[in-house]
PDB file of N, CA and C in Angstrom:
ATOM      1  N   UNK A   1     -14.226 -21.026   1.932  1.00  0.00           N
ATOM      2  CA  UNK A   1     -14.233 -21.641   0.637  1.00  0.00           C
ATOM      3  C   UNK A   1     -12.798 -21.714   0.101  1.00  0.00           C
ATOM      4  N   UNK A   2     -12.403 -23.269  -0.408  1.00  0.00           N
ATOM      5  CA  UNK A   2     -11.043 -23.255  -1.030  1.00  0.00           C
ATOM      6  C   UNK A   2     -11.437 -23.236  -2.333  1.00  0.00           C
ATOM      7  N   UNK A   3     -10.450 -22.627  -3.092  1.00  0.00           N
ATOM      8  CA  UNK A   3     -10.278 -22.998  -4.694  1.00  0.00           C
ATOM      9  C   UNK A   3      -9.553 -23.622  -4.615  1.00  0.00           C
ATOM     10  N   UNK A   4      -9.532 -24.242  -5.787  1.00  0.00           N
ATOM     11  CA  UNK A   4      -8.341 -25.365  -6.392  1.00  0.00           C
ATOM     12  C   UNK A   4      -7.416 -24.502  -7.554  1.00  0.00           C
ATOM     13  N   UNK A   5      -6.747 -24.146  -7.702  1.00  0.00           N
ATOM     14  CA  UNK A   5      -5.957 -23.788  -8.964  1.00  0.00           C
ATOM     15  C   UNK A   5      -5.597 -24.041  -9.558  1.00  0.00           C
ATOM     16  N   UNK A   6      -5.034 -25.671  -9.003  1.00  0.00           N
ATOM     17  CA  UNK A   6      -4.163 -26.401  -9.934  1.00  0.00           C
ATOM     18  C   UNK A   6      -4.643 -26.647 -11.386  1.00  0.00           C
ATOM     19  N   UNK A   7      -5.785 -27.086 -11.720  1.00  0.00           N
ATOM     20  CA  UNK A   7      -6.156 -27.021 -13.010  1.00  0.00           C
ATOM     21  C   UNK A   7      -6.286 -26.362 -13.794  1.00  0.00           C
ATOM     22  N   UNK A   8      -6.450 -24.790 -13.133  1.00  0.00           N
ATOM     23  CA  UNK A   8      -6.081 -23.995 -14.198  1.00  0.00           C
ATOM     24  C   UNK A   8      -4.800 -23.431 -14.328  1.00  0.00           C
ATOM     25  N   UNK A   9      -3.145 -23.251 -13.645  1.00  0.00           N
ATOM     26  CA  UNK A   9      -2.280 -23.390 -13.638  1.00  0.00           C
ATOM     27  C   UNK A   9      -1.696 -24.483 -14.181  1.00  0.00           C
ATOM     28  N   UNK A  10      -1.951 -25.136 -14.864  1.00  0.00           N
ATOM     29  CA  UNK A  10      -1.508 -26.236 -15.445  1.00  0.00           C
ATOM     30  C   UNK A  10      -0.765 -25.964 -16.488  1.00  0.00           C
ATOM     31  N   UNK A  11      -1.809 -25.468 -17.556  1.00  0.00           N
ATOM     32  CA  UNK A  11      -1.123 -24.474 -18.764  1.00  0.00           C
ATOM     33  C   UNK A  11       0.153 -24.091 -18.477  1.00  0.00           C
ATOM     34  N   UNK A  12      -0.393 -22.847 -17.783  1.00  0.00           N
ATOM     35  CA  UNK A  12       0.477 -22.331 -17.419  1.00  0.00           C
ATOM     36  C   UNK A  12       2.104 -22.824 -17.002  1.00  0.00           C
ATOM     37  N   UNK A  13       2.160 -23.623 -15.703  1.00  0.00           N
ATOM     38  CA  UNK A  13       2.853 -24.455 -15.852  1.00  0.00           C
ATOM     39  C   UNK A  13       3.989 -24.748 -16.447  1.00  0.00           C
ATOM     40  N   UNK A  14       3.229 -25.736 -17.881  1.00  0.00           N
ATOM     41  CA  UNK A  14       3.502 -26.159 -19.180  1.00  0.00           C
ATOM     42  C   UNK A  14       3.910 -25.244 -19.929  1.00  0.00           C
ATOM     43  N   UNK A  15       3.654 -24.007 -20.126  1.00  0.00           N
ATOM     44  CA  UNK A  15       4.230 -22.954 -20.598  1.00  0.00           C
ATOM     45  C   UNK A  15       5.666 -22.717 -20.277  1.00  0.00           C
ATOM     46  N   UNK A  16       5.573 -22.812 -19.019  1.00  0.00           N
ATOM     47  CA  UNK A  16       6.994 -22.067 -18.079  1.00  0.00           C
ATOM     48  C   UNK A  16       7.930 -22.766 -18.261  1.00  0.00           C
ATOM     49  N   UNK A  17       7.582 -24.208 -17.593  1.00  0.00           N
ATOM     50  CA  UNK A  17       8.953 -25.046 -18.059  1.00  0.00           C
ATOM     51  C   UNK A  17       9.635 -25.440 -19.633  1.00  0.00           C
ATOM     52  N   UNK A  18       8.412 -25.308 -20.557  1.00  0.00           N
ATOM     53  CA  UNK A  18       9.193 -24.965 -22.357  1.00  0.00           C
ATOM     54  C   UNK A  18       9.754 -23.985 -22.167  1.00  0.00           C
ATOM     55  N   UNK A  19       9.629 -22.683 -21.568  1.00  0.00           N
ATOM     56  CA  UNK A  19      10.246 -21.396 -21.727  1.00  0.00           C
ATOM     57  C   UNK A  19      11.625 -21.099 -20.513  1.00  0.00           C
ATOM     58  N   UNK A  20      11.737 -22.233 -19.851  1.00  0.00           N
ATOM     59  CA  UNK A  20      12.635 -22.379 -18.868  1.00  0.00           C
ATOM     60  C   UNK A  20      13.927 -23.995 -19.613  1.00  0.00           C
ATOM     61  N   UNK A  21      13.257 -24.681 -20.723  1.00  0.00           N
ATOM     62  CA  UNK A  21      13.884 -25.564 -21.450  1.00  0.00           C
ATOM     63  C   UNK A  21      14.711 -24.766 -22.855  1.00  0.00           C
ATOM     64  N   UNK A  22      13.941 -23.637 -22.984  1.00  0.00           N
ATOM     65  CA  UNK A  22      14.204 -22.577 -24.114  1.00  0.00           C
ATOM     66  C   UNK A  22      15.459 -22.033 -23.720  1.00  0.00           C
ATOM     67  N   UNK A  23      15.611 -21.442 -22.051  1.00  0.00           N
ATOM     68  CA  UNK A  23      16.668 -20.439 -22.078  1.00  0.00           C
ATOM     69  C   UNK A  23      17.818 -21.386 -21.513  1.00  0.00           C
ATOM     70  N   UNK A  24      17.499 -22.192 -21.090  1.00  0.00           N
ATOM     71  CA  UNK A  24      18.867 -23.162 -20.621  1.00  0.00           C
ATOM     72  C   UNK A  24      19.458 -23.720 -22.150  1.00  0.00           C
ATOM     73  N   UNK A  25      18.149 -24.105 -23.178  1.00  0.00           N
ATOM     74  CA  UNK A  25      19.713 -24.296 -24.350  1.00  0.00           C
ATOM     75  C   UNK A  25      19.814 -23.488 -24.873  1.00  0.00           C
ATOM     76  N   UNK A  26      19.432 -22.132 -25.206  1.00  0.00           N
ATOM     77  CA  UNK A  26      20.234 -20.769 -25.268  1.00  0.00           C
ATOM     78  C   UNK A  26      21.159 -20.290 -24.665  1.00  0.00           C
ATOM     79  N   UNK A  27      21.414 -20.550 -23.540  1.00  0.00           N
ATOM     80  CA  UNK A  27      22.567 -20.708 -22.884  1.00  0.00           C
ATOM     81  C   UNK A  27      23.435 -21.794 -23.659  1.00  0.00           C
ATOM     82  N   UNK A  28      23.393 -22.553 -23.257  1.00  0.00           N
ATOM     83  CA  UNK A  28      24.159 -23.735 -24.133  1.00  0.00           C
ATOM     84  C   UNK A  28      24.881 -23.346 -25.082  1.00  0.00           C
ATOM     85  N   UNK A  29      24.025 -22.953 -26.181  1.00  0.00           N
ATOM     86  CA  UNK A  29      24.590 -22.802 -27.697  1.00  0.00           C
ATOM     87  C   UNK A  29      25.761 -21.554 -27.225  1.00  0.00           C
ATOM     88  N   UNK A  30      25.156 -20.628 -26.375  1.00  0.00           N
ATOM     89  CA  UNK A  30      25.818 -19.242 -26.454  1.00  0.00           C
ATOM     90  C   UNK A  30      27.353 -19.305 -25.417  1.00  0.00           C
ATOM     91  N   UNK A  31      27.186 -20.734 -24.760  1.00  0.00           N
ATOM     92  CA  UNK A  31      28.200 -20.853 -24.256  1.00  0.00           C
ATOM     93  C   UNK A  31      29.583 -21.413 -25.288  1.00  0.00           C
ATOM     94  N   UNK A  32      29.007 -22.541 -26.038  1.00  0.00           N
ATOM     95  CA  UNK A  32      29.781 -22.635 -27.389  1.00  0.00           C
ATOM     96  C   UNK A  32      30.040 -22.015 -28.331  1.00  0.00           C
ATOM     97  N   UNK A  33      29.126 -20.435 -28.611  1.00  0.00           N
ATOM     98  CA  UNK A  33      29.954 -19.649 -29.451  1.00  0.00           C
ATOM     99  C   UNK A  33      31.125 -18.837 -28.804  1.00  0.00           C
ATOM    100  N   UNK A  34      30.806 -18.798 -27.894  1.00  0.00           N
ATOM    101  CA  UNK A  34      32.001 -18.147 -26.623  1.00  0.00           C
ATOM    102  C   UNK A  34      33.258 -19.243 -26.780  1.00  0.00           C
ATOM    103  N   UNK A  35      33.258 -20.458 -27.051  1.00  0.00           N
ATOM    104  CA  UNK A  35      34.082 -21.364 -27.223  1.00  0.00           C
ATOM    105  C   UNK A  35      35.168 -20.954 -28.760  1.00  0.00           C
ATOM    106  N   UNK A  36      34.245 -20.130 -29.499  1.00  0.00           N
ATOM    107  CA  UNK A  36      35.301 -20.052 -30.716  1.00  0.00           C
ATOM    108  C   UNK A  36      36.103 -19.028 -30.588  1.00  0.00           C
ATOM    109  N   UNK A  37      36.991 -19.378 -31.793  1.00  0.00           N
ATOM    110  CA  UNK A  37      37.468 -18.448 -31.842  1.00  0.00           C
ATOM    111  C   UNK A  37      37.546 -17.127 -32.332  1.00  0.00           C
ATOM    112  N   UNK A  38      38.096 -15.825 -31.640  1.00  0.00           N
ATOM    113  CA  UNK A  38      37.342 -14.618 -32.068  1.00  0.00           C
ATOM    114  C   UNK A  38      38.159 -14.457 -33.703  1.00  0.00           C
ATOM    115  N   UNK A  39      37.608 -13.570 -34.273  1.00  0.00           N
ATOM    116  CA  UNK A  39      37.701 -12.799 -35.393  1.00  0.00           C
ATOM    117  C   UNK A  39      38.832 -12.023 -35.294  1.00  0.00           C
ATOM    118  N   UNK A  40      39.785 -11.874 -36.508  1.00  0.00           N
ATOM    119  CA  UNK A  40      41.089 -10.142 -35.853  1.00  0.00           C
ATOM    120  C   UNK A  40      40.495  -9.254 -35.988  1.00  0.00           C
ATOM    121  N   UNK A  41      40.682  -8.047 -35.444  1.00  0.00           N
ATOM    122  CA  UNK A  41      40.431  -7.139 -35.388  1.00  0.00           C
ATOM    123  C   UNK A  41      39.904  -6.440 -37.260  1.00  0.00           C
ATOM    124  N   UNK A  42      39.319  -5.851 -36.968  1.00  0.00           N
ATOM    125  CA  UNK A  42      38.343  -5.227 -38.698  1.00  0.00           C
ATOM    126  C   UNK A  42      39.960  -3.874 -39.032  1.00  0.00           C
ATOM    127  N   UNK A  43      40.495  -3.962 -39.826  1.00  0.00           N
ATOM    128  CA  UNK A  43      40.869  -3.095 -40.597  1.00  0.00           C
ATOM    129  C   UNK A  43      40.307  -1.470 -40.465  1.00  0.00           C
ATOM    130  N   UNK A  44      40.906  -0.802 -40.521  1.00  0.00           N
ATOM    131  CA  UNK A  44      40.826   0.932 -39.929  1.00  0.00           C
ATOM    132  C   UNK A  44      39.460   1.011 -41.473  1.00  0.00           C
ATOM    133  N   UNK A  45      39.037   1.698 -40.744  1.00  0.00           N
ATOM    134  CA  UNK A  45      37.957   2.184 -41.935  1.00  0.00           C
ATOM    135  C   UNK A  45      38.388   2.704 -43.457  1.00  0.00           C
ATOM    136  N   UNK A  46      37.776   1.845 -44.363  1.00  0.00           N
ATOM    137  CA  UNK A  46      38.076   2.476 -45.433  1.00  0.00           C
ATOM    138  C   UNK A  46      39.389   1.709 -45.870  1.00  0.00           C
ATOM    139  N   UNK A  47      39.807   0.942 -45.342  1.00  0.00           N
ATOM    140  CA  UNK A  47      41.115   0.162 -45.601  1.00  0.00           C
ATOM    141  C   UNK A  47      40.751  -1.490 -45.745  1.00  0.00           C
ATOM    142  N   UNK A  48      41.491  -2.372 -46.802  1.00  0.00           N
ATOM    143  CA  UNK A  48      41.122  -3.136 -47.366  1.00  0.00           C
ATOM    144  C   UNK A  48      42.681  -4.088 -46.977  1.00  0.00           C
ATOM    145  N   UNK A  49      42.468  -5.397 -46.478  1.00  0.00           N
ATOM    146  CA  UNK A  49      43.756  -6.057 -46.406  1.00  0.00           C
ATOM    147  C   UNK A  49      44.390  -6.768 -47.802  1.00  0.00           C
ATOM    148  N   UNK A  50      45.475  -6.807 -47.317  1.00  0.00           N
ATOM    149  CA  UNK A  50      46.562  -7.177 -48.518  1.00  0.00           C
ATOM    150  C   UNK A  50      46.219  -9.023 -48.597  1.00  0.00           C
ATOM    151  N   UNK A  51      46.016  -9.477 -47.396  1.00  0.00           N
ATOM    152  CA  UNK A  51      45.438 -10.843 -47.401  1.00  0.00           C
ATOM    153  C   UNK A  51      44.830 -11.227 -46.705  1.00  0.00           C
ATOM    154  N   UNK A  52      43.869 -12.569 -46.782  1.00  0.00           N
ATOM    155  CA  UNK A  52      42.675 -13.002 -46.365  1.00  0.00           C
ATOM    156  C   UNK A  52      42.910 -14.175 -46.116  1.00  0.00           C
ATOM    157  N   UNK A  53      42.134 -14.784 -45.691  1.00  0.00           N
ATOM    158  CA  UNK A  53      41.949 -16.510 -45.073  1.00  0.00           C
ATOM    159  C   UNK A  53      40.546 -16.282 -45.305  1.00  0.00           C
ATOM    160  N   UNK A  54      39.698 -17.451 -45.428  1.00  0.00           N
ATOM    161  CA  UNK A  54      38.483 -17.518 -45.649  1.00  0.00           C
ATOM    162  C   UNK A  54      38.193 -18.586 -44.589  1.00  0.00           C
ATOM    163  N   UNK A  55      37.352 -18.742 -43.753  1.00  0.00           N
ATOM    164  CA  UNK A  55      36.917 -19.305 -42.450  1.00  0.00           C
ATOM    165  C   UNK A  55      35.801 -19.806 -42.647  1.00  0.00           C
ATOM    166  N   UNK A  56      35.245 -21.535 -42.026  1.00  0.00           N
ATOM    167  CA  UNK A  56      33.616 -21.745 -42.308  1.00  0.00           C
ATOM    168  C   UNK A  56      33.566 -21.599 -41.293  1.00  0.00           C
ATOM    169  N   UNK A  57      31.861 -21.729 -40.819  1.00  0.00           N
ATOM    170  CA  UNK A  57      31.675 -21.732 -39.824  1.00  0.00           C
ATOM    171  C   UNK A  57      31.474 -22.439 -38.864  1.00  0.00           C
ATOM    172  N   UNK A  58      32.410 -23.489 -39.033  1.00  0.00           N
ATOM    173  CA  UNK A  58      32.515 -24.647 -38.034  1.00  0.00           C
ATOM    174  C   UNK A  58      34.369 -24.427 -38.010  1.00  0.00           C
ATOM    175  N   UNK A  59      34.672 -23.364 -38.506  1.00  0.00           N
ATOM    176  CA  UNK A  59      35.929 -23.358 -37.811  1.00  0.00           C
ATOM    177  C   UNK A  59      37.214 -23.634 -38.535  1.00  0.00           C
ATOM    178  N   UNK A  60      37.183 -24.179 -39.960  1.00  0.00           N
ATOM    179  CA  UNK A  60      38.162 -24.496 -40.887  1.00  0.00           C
ATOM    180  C   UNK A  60      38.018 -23.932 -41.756  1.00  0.00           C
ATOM    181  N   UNK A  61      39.024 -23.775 -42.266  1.00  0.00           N
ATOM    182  CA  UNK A  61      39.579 -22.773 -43.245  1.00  0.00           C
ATOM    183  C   UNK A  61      39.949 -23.691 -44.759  1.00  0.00           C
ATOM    184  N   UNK A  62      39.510 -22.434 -45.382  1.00  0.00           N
ATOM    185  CA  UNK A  62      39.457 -22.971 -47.217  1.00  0.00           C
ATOM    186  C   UNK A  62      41.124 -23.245 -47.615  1.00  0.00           C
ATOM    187  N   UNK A  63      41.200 -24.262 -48.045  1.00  0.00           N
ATOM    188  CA  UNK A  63      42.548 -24.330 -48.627  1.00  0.00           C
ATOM    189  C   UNK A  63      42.228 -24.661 -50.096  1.00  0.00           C
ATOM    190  N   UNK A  64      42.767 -23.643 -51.248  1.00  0.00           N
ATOM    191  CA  UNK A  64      43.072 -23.935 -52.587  1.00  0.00           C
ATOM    192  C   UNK A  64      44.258 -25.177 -53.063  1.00  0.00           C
ATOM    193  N   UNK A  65      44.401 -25.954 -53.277  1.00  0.00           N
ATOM    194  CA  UNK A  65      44.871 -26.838 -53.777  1.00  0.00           C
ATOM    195  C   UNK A  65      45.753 -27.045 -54.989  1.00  0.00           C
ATOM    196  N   UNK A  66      46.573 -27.748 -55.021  1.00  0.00           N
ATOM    197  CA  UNK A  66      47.386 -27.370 -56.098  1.00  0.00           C
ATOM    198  C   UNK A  66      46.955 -28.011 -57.596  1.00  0.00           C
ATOM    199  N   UNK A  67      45.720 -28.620 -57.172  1.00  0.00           N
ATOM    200  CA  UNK A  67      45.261 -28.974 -59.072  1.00  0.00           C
ATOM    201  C   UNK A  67      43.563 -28.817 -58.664  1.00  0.00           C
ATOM    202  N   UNK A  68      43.175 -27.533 -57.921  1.00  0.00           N
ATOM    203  CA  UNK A  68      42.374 -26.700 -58.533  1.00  0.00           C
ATOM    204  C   UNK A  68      41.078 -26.923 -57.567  1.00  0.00           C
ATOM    205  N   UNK A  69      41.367 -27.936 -56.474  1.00  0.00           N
ATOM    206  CA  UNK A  69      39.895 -28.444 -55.837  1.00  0.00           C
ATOM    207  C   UNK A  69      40.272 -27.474 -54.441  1.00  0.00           C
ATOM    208  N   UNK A  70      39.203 -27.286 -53.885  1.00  0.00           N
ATOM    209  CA  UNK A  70      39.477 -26.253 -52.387  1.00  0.00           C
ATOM    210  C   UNK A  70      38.439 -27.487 -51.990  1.00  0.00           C
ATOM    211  N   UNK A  71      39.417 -27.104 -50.790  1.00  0.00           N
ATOM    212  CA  UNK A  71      38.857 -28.158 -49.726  1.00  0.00           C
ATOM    213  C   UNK A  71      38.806 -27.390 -47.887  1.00  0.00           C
ATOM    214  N   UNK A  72      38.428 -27.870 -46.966  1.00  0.00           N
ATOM    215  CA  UNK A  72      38.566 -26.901 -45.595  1.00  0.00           C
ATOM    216  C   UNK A  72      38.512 -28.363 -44.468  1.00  0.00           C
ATOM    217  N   UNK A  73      39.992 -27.778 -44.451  1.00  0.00           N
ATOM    218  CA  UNK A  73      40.841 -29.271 -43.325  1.00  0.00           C
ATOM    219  C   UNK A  73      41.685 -28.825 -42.390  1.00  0.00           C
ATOM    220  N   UNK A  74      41.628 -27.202 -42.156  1.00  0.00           N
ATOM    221  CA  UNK A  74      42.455 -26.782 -41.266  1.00  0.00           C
ATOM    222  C   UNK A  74      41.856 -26.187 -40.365  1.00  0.00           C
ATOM    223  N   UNK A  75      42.313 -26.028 -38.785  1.00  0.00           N
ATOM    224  CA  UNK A  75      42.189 -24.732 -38.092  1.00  0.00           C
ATOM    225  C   UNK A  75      42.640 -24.165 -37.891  1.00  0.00           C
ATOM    226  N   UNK A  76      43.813 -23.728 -38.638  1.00  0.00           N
ATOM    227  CA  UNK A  76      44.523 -22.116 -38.143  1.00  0.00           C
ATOM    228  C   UNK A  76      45.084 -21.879 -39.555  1.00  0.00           C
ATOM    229  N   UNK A  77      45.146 -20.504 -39.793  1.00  0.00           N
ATOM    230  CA  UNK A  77      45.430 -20.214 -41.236  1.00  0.00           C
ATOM    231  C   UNK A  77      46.932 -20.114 -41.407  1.00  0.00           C
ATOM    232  N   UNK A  78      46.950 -20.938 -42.112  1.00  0.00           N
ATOM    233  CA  UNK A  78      48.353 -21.251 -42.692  1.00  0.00           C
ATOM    234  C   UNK A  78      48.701 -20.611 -44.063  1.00  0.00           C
ATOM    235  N   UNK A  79      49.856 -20.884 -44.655  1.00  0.00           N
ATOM    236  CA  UNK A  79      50.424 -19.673 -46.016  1.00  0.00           C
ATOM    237  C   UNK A  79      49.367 -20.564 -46.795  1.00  0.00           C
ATOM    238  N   UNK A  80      49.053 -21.663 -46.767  1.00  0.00           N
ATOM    239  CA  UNK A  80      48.472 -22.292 -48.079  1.00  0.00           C
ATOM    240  C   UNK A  80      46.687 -22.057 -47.790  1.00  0.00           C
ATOM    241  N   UNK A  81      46.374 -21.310 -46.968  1.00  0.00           N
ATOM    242  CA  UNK A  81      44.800 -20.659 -46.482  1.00  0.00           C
ATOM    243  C   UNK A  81      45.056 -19.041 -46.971  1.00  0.00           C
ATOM    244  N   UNK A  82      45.999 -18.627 -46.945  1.00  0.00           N
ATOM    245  CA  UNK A  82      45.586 -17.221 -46.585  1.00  0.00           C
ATOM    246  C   UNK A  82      45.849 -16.604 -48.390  1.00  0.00           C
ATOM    247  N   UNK A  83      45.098 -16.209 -48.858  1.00  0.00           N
ATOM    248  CA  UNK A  83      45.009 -15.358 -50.523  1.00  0.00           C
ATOM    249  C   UNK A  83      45.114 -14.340 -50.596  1.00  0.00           C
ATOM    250  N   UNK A  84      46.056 -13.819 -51.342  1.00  0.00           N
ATOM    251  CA  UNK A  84      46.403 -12.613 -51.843  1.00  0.00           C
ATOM    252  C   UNK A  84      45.544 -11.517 -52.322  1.00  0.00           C
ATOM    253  N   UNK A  85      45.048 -10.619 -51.766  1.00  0.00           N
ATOM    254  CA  UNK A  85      43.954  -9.870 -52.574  1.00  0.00           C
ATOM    255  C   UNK A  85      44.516  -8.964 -53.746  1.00  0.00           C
ATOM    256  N   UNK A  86      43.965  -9.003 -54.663  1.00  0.00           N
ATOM    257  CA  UNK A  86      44.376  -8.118 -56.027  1.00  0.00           C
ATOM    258  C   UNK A  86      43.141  -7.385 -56.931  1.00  0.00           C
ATOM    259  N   UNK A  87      43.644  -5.765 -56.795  1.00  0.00           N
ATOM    260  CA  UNK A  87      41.984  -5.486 -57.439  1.00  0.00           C
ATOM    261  C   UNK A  87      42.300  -6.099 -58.882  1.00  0.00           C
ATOM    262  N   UNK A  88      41.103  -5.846 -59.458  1.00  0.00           N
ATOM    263  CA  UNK A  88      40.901  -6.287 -60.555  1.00  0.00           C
ATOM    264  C   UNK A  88      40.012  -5.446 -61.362  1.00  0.00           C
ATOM    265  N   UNK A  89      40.326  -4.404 -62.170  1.00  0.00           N
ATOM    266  CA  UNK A  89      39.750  -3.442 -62.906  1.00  0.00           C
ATOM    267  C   UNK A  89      39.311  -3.987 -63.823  1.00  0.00           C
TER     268      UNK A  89
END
């Protein structure tokens, strides 16, 4: 006696290759975050930097403007990206 399987492997199947379409563009994406660029290093614990750049996440950086509009048109932080931190009591 043969069985047939195929019909009920079908599902199945259909399952596998969505879940085999799943990890190939997970790959993908994870190959393009590997594409950016990394972060500097985090500051020693408990220590706060003297200045900042603010970064989106497509990669450009906030620039303040000289009559008041911020805009993000750069990729690498330049003197006119990077802000002075000052506490403020």
């Amino acid at each position: 006696m043969v069985i047939d399987l195929g019909p009920a492997l079908k599902p199945l199947v259909s399952r596998l290759k969505a879940l085999e379409d799943l990890v190939a563009a997970q790959a993908d994406e994870i190959t393009e975050l590997k594409k950016r660029p990394t972060a500097s290093p985090a500051p020693a614990a408990g220590a706060f930097p003297k200045k900042i750049a603010l970064k989106t996440d497509h990669g450009t950086y906030l620039t303040a403007e000289p009559d008041g509009r911020v805009t993000n048109r750069e990729d690498h932080a330049a003197s006119w990206q990077t802000l002075k931190v000052e506490a403020v009591d």
